[in-house]
Protein backbone atom coordinates (compact mmCIF):
# COMPACT_ATOMS: atom_id res chain seq x y z
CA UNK A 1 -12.78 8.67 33.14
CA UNK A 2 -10.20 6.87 35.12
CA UNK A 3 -8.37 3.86 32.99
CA UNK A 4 -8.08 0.83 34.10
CA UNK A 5 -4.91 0.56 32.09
CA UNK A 6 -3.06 3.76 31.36
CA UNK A 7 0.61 2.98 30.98
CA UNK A 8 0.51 4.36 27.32
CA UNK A 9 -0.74 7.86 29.23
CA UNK A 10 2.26 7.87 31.62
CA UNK A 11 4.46 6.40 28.80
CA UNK A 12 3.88 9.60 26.82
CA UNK A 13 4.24 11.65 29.72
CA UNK A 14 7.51 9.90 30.20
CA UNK A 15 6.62 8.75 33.89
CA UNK A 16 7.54 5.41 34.75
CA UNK A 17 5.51 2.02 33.74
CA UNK A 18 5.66 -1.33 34.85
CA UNK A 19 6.39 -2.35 31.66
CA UNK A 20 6.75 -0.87 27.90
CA UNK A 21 3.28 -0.11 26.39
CA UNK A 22 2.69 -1.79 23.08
CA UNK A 23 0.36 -1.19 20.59
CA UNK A 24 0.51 -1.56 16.62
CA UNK A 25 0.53 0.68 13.34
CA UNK A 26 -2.27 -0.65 11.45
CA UNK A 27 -3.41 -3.28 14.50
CA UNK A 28 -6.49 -3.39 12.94
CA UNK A 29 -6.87 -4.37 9.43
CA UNK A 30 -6.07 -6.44 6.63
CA UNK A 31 -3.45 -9.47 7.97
CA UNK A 32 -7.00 -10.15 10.29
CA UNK A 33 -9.30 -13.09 8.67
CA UNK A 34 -12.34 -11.27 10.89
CA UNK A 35 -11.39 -8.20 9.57
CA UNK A 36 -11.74 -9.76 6.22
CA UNK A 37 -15.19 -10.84 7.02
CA UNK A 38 -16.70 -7.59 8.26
CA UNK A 39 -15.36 -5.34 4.68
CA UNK A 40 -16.90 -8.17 2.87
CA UNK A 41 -20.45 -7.90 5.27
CA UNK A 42 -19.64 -3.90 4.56
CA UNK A 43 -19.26 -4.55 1.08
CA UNK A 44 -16.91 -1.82 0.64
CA UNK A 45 -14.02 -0.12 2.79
CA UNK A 46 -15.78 3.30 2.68
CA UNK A 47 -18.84 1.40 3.93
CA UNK A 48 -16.98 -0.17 6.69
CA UNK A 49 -15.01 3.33 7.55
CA UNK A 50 -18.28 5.57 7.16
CA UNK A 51 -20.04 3.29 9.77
CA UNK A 52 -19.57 4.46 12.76
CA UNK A 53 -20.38 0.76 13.93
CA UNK A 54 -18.71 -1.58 11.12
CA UNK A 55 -15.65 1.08 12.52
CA UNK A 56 -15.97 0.74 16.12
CA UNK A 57 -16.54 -3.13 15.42
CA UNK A 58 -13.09 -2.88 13.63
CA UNK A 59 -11.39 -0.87 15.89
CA UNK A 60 -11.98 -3.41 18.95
CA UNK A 61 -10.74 -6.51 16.89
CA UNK A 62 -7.28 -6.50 17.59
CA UNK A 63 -8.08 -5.89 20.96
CA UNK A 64 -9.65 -9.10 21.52
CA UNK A 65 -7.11 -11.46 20.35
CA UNK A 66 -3.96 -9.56 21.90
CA UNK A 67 -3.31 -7.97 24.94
CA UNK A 68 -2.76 -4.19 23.65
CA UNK A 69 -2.10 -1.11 25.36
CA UNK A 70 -4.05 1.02 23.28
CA UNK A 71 -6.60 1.16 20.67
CA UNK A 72 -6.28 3.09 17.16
CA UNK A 73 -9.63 4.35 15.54
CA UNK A 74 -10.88 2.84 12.57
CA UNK A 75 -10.83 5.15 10.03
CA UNK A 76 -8.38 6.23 6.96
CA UNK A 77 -6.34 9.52 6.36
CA UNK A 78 -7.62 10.53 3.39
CA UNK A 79 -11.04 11.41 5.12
CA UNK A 80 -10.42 15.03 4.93
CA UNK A 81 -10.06 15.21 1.32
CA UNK A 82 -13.19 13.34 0.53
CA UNK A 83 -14.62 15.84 3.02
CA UNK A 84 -13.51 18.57 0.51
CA UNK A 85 -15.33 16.99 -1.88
CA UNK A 86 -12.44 15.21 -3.84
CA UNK A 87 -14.30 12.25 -4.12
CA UNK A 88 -12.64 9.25 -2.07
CA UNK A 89 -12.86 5.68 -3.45
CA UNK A 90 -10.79 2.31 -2.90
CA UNK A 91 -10.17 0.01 -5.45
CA UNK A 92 -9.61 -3.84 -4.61
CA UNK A 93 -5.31 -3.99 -5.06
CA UNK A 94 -4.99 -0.43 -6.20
CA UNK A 95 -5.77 1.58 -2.71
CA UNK A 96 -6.70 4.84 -2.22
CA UNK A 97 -7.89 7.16 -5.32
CA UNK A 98 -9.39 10.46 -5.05
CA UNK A 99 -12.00 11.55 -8.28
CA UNK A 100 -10.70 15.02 -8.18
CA UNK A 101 -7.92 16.34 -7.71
CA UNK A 102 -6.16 20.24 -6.84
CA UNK A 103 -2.78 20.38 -9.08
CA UNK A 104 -3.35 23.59 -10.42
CA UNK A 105 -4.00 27.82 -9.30
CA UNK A 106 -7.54 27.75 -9.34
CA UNK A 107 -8.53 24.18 -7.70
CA UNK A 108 -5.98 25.44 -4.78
CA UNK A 109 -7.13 29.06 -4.43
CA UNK A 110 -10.49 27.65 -4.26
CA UNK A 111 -9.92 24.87 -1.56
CA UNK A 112 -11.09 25.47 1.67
CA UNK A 113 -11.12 23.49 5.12
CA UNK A 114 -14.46 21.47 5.23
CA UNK A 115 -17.22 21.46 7.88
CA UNK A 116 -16.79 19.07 10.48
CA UNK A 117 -20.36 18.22 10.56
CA UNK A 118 -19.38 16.62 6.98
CA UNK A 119 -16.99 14.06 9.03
CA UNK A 120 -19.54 13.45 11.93
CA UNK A 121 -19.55 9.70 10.94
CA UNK A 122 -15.89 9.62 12.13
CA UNK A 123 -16.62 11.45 15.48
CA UNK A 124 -19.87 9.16 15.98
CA UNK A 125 -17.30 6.29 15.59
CA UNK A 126 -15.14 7.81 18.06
CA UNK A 127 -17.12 7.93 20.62
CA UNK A 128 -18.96 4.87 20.12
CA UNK A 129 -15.25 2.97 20.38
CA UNK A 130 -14.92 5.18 23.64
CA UNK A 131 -18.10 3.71 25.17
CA UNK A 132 -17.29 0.29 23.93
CA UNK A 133 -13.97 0.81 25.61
CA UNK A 134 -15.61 1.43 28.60
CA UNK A 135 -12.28 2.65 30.48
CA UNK A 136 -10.20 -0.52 29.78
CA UNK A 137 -7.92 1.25 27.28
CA UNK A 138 -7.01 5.17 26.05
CA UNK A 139 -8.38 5.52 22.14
CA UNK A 140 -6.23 6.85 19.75
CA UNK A 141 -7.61 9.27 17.23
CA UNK A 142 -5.63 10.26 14.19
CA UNK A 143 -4.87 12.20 10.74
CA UNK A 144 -2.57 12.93 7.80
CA UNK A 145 -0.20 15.53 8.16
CA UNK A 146 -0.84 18.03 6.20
CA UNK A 147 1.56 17.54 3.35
CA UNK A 148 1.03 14.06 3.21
CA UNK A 149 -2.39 14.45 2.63
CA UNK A 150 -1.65 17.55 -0.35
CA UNK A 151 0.69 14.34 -1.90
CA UNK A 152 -2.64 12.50 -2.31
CA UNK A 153 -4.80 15.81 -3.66
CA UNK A 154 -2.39 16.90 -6.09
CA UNK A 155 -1.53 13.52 -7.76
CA UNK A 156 -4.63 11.80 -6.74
CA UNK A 157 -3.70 8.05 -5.69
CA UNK A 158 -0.69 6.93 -4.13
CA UNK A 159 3.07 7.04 -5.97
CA UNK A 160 6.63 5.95 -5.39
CA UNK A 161 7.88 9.07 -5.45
CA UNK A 162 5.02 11.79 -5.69
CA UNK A 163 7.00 13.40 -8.64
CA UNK A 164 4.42 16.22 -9.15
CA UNK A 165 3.70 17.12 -5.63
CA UNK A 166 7.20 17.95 -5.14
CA UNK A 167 8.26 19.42 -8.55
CA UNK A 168 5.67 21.89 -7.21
CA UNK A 169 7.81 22.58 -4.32
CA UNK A 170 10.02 24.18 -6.60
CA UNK A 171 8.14 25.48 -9.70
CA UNK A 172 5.06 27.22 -7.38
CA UNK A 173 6.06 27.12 -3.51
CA UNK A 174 3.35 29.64 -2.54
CA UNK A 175 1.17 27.23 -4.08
CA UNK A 176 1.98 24.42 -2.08
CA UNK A 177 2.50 26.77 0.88
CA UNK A 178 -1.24 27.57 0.38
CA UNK A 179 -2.23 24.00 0.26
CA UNK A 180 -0.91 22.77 3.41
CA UNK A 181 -1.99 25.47 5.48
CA UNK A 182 -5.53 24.85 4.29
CA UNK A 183 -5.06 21.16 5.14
CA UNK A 184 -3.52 21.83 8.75
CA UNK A 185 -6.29 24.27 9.49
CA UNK A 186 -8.36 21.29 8.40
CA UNK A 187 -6.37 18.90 10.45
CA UNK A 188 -6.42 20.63 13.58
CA UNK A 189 -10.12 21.07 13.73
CA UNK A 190 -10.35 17.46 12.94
CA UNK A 191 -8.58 16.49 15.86
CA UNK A 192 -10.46 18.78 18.08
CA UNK A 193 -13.24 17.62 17.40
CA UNK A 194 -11.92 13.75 17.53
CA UNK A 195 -10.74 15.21 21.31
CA UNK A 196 -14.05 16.47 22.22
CA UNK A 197 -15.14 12.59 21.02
CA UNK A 198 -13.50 11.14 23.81
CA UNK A 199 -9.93 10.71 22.17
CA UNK A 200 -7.32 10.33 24.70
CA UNK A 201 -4.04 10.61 22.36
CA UNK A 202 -3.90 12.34 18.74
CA UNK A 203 -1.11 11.08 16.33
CA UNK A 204 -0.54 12.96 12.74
CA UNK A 205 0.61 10.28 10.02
CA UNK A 206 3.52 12.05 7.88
CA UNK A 207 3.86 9.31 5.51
CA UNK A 208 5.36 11.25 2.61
CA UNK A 209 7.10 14.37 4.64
CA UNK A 210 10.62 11.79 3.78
CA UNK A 211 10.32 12.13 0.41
CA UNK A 212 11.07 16.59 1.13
CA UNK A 213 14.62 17.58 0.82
CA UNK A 214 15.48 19.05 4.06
CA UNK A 215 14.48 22.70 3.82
CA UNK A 216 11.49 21.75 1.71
CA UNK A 217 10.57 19.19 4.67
CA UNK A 218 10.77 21.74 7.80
CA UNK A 219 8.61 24.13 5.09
CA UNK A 220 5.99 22.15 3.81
CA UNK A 221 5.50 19.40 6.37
CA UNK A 222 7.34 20.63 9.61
CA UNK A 223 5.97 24.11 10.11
CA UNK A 224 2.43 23.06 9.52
CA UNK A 225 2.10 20.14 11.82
CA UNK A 226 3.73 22.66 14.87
CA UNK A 227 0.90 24.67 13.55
CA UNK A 228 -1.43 21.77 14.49
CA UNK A 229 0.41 20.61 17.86
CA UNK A 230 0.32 24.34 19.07
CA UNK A 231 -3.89 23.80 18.80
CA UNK A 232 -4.07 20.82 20.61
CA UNK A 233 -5.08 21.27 23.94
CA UNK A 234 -1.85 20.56 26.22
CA UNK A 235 -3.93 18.25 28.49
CA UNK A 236 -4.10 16.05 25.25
CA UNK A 237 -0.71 13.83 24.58
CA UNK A 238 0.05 14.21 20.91
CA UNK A 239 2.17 11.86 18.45
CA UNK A 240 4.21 13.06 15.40
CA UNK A 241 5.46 10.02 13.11
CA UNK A 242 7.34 11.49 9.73
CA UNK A 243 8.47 8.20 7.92
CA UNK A 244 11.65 8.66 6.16
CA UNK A 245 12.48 11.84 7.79
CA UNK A 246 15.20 10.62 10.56
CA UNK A 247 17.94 13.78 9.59
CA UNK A 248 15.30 16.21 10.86
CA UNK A 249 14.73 14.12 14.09
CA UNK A 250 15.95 17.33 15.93
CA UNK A 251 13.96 19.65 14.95
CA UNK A 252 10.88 16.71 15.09
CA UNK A 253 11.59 16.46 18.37
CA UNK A 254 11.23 20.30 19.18
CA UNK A 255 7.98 20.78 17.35
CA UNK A 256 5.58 20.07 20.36
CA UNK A 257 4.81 16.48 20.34
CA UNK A 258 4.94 14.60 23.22
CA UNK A 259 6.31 11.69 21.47
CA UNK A 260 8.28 11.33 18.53
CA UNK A 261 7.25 7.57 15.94
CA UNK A 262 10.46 6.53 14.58
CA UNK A 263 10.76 4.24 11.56
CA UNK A 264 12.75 1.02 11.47
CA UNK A 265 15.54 3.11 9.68
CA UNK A 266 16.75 4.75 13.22
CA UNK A 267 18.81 3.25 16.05
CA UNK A 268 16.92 3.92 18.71
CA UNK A 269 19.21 3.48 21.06
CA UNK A 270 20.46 6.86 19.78
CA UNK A 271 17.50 8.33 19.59
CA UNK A 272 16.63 7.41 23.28
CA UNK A 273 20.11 9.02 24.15
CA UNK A 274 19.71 12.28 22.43
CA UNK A 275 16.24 12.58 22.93
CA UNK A 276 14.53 10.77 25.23
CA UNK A 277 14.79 13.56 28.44
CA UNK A 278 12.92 15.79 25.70
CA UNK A 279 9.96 13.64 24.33
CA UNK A 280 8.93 9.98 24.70
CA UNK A 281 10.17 7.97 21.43
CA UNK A 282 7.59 5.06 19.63
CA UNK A 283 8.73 2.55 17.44
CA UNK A 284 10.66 1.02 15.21
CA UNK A 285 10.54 -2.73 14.46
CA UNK A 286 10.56 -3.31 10.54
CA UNK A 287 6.95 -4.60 9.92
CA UNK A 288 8.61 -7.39 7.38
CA UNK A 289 10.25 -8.69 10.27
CA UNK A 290 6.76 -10.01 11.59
CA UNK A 291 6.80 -12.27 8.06
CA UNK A 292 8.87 -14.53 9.89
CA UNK A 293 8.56 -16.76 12.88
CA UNK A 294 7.23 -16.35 16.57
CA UNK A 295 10.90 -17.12 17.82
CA UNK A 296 12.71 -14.58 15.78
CA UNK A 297 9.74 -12.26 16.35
CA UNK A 298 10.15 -12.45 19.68
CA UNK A 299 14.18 -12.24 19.33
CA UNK A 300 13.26 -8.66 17.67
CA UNK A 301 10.88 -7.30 19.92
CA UNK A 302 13.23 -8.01 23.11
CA UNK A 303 16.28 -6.62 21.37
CA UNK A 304 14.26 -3.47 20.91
CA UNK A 305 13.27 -3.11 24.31
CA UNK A 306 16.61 -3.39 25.64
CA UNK A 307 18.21 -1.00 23.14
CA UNK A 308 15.59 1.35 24.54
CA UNK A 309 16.37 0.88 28.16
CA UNK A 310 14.68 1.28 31.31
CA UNK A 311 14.32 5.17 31.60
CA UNK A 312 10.76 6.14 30.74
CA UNK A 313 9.23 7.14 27.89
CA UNK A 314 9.01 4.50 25.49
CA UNK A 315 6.24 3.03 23.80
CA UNK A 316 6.98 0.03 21.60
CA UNK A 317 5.62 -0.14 17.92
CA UNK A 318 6.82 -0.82 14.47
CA UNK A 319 8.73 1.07 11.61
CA UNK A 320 5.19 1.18 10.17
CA UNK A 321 2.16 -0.20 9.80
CA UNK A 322 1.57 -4.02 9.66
CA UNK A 323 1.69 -5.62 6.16
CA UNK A 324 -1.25 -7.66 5.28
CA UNK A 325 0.39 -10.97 5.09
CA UNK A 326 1.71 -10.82 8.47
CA UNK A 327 0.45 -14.12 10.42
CA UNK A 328 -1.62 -13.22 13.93
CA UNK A 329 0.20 -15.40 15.57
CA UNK A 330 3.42 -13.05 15.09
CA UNK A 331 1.55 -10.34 16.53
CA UNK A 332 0.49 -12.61 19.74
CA UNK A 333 4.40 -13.45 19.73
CA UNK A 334 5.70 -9.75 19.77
CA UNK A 335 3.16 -8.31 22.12
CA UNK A 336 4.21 -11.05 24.56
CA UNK A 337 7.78 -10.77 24.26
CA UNK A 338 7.72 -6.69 24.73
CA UNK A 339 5.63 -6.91 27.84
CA UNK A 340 8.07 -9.96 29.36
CA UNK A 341 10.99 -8.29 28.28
CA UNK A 342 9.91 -4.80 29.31
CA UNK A 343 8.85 -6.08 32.88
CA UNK A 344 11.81 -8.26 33.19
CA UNK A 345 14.18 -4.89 32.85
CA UNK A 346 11.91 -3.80 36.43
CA UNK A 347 11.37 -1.11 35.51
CA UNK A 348 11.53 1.81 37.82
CA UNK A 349 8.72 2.88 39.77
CA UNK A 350 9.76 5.35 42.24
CA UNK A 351 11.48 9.17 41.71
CA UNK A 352 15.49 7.57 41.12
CA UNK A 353 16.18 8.79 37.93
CA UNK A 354 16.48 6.14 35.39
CA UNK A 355 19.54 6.01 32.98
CA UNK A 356 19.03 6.00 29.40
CA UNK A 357 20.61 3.62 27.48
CA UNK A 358 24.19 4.27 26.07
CA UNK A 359 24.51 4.49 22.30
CA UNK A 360 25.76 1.41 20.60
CA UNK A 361 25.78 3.34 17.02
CA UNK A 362 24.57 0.63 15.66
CA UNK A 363 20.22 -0.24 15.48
CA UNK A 364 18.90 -3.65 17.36
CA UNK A 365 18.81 -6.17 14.81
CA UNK A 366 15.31 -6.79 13.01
């Protein structure tokens, strides 16, 4: 199907744009008061997530109020471990919690990748969003990483530091080795089979990959998500965000994304000159910066786009994903400004090559 707006496509092929795509980590959720409404018609989250309407419902939200480039499925990460049968539950305040968890020999030597058919609900979703869509935008389908979602089966809710997971790293590294490879055979089916959906773009979420020292990072989280990307089929553009993880950037960069998220901790304006002939770059406004005002939101979100520059390949998004508290109104404010900046720059539009932008060695301001 032909889009009617595809800039986040040639974005991620790196081929010029009018003006910076823009779309949001999190973009639909919590800081939303209709979003709000539909959990509470749900009655739950898994309700709402396992639905493939209450999900597609979701999914198109943000979409109305705000003049995206892209929408983001509807679902959670952790869908592949309740798949396993690990037993996925949200508490109000507390977040995710699995029932069961795999810490030990056995419960890993016995884990397996599950059927898809178990997550039809989240393909249904997909491709009810895609008809919904009905060629306006490109969908965004999703998962954990591989490791990120082992953080969450080994300790079994979320942590400040994962302590177990990654004293496990060094007490039984073939048994963590074991885990993730289970999880990215897991992870790459899962995407497949969002693909065959109608997914236009497939992102993996490595939330915890950071928290890896750096050989223990390219080992446990690295390795297996190129395992993934190298399944994908190459018509497919693919996304690769490791939060925390900016000293393996390199090597990020050379696993086979097509575009590398970057949290708010990176200048990008570095980033876009080291990198940004390889792979498109995505990112990086601190999401606490969109606690403040439409004026100094907007401030942000231009100073971003300029530190990028006008060479393609750059899709604007945050560090992260949007807190709840954020106002709507900021979001309105920085979707605007990156589209008027971004088209103010013009752009280019024809085969001159486009300069990247020189570092400054120091990150755009939040």
């Amino acid at each position: 199907m032909t889009l009617a707006n595809d800039t986040l496509l040639r974005a991620l092929r790196r081929e010029p744009t009018p003006y910076v795509p823009v779309w949001l980590m999190r973009q639909a959720g919590r800081y939303l008061p209709e979003y709000a409404a539909l959990r509470e018609r749900a009655g739950s989250f898994m309700a709402l997530a396992t639905t493939p309407s209450l999900a597609t419902e979701a999914t198109l939200q943000p979409l109305a109020r705000f003049p995206l480039d892209a929408a983001i499925l509807f679902s959670d990460i952790l869908t592949i471990p309740d798949a396993m049968g690990l037993g996925l539950s949200f508490a109000e305040g507390e977040g995710p919690r699995l029932a069961h968890t795999v810490a030990d020999e056995r419960a890993i030597a016995a884990l397996a990748a599950p059927d898809p058919a178990r997550l039809r609900y989240v393909f249904d979703a997909v491709s009810q969003i895609k008809r919904a869509l009905a060629g306006r935008l490109p969908l965004i389908g999703f998962a954990g990483s591989p490791f990120t979602l082992a953080c969450y089966m080994i300790e079994g809710r979320s942590s400040p530091d994962f302590a177990t997971v990654r004293k496990l790293a060094f007490a039984r590294p073939d048994l963590l080795e074991r885990l993730v490879a289970v999880n990215a055979q897991a992870v790459a089916d899962y995407l497949r089979e969002q693909i065959n959906a109608g997914a236009d773009v497939v992102m993996l979420f490595d939330t915890w990959g950071g928290l890896l020292s750096p050989p223990a990072y390219r080992r446990f989280s690295l390795d297996p998500m190129r395992a993934i990307l190298a399944r994908i089929p190459p018509h497919v553009p693919t996304i690769v965000f490791s939060k925390g993880a900016a000293s393996a950037l390199a090597a990020i960069v050379e696993s086979g994304a097509s575009c590398v998220g970057l949290d708010w901790t990176v200048d990008l304006a570095d980033a876009r000159v080291r990198h940004g002939a390889r792979v498109a770059l995505q990112g990086n406004l601190d999401p606490l910066a969109l606690l403040t005002d439409p004026a100094t939101v907007q401030h942000a979100a231009a100073a971003l786009v300029q530190a990028a520059g006008p060479a393609p390949g750059y899709i604007f998004n945050l560090g992260h994903g949007i807190v709840p508290a954020t106002p709507p109104e900021n979001v309105a404010a920085v979707v605007a400004a990156v589209h008027a900046a971004s088209r103010a720059m013009s752009l280019p539009h024809d085969d001159r090559p486009a300069t990247l932008p020189r570092s400054s060695g120091n990150r755009a301001p939040p």
